[in-house]
N, C-alpha and C. Protein backbone atom coordinates (compact mmCIF):
# COMPACT_ATOMS: atom_id res chain seq x y z
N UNK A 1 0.84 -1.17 0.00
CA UNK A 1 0.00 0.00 0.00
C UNK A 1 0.88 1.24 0.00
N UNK A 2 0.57 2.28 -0.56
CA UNK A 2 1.59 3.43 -0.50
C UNK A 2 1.14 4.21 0.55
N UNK A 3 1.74 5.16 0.77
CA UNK A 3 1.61 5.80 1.99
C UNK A 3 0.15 6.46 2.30
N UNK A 4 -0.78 6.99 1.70
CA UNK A 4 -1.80 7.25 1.59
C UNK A 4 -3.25 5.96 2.04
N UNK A 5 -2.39 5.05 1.57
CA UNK A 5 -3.00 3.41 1.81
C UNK A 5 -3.87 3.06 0.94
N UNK A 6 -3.89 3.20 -0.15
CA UNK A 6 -4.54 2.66 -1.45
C UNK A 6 -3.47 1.44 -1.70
N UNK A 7 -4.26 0.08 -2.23
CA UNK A 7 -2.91 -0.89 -2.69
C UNK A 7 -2.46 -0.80 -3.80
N UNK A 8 -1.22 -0.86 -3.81
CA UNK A 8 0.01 -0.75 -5.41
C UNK A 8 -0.85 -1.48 -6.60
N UNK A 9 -1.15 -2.55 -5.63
CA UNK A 9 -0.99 -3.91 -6.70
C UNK A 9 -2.01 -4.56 -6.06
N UNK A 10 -3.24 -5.46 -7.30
CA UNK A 10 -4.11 -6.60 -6.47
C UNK A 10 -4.05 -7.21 -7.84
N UNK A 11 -3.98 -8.75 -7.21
CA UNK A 11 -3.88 -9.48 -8.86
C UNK A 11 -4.12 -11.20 -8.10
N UNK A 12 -4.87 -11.66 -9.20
CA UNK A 12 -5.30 -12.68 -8.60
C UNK A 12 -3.98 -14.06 -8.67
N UNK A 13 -4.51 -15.33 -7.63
CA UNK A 13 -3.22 -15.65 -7.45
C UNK A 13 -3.80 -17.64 -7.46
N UNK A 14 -3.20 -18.49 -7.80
CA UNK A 14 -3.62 -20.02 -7.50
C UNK A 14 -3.51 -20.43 -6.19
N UNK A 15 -3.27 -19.52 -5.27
CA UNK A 15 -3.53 -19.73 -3.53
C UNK A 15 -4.73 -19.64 -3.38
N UNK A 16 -5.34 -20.78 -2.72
CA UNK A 16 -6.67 -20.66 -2.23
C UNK A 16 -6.83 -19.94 -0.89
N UNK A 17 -7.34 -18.88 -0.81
CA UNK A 17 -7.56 -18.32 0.64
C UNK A 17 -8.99 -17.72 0.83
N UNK A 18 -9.15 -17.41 1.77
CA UNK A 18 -10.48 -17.00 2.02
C UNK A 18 -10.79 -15.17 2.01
N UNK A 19 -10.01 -14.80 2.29
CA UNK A 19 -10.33 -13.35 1.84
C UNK A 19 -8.20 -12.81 1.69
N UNK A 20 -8.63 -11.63 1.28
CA UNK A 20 -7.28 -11.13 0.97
C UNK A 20 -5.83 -10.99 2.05
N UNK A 21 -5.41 -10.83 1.65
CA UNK A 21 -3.96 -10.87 2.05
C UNK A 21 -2.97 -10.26 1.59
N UNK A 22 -1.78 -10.04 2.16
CA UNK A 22 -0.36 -9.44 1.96
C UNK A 22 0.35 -10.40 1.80
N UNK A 23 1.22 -10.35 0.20
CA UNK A 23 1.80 -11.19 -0.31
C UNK A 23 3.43 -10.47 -0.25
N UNK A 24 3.80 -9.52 -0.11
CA UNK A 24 5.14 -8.91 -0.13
C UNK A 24 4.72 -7.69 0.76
N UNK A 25 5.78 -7.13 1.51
CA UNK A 25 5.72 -5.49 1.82
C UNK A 25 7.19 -5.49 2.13
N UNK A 26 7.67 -4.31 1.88
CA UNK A 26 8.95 -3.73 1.94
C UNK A 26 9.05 -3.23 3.39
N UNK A 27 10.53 -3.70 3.51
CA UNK A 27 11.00 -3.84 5.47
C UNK A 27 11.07 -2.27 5.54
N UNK A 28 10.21 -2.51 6.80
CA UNK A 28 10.13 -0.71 7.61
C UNK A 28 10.85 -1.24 9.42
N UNK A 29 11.21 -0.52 9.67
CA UNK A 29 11.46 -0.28 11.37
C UNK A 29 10.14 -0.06 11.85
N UNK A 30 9.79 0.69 11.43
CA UNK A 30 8.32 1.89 11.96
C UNK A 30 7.33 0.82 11.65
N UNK A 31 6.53 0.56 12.61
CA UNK A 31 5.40 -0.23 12.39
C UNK A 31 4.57 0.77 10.81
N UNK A 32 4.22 -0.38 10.24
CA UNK A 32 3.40 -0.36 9.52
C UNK A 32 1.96 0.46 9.02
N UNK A 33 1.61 0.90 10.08
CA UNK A 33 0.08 0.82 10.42
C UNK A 33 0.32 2.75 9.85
N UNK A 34 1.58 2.97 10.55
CA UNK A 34 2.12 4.64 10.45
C UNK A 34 1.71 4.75 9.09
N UNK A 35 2.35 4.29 8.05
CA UNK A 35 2.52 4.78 6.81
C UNK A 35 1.37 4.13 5.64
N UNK A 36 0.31 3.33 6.44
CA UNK A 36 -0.99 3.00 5.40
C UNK A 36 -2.23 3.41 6.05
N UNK A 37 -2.35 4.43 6.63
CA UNK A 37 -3.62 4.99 7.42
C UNK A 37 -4.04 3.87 8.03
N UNK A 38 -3.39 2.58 8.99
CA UNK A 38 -3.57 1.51 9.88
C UNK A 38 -4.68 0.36 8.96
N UNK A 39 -3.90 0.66 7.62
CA UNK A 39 -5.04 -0.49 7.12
C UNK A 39 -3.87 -1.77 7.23
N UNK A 40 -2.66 -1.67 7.63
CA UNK A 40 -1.83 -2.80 7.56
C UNK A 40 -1.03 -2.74 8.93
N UNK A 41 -1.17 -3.92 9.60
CA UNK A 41 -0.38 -4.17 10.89
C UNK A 41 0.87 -4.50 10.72
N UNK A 42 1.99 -4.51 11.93
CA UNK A 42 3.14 -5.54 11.80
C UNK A 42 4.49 -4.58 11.57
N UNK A 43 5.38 -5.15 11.49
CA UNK A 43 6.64 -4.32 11.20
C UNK A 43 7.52 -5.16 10.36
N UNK A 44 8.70 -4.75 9.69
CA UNK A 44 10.10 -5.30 9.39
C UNK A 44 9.57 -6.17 8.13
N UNK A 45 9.83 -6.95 7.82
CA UNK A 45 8.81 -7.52 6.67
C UNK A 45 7.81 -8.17 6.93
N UNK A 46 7.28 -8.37 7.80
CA UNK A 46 5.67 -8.84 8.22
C UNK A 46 4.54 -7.92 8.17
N UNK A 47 3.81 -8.36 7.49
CA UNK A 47 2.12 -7.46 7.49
C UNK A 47 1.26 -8.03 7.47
N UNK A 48 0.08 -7.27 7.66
CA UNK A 48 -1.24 -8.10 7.88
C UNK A 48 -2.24 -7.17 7.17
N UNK A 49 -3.33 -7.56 6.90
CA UNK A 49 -4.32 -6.41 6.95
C UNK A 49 -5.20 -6.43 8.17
N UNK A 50 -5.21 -4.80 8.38
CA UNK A 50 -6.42 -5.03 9.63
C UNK A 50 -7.74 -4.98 9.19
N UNK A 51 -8.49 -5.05 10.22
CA UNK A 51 -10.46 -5.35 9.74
C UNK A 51 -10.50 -3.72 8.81
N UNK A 52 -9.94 -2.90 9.21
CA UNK A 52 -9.55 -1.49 8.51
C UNK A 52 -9.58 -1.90 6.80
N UNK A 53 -8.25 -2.35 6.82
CA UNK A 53 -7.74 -2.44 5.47
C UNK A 53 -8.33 -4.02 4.63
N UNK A 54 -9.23 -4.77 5.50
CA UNK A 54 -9.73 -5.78 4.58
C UNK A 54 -10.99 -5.11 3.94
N UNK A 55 -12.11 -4.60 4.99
CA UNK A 55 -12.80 -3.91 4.51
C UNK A 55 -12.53 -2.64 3.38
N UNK A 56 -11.32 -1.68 3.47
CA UNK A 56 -11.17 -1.30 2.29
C UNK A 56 -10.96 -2.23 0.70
N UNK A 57 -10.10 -2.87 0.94
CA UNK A 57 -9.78 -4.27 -0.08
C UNK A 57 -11.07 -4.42 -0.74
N UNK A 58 -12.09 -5.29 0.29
CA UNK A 58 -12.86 -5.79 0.06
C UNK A 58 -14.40 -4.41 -1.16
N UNK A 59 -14.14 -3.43 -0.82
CA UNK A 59 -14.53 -2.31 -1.55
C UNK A 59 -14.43 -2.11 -2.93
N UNK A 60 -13.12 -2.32 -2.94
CA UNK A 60 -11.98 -1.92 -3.93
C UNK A 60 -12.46 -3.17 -5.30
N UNK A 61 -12.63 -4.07 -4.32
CA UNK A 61 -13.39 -5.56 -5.18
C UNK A 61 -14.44 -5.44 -5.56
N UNK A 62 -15.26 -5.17 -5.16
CA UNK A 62 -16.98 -4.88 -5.12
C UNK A 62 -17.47 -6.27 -4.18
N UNK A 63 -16.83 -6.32 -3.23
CA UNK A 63 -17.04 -8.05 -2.67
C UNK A 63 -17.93 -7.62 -1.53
C-alpha cells in the first residue's frame, strides 16, 4: 500500500484463501500501520491487513 494506503498492486493468485492478504511489503522499522492509514499491521517484513484495510480491499473488489 503506498503511503496514503490505497494498494500498489491486487492481482489474482492459485492460492486458495479466504479473503485477501499481503503477499510482499517492503522492510520498515516503523510499524506499519504509520505509513498505510492503519489499514496494515506488523513491522520489518511482516504485514497483515487489519479489519480497517480488509474492509477497504474488500470495496476496492466490489465483494
Amino acid at each position: 500500500m503506498s503511503p496514503s494506503g490505497i494498494p500498489l498492486k491486487i492481482e489474482p493468485n492459485n492460492k486458495k484463501v479466504k479473503s485477501p492478504i499481503i503477499s510482499w511489503v517492503k522492510y520498515s522499522a516503523t510499524p506499519h500501520s504509520w505509513n498505510t492509514r492503519s489499514r496494515l499491521t506488523g513491522t520489518k517484513n511482516t504485514a497483515k491487513l487489519t479489519s480497517s484495510g480488509q474492509k477497504f480491499v474488500q470495496l476496492l473488489l466490489w465483494e
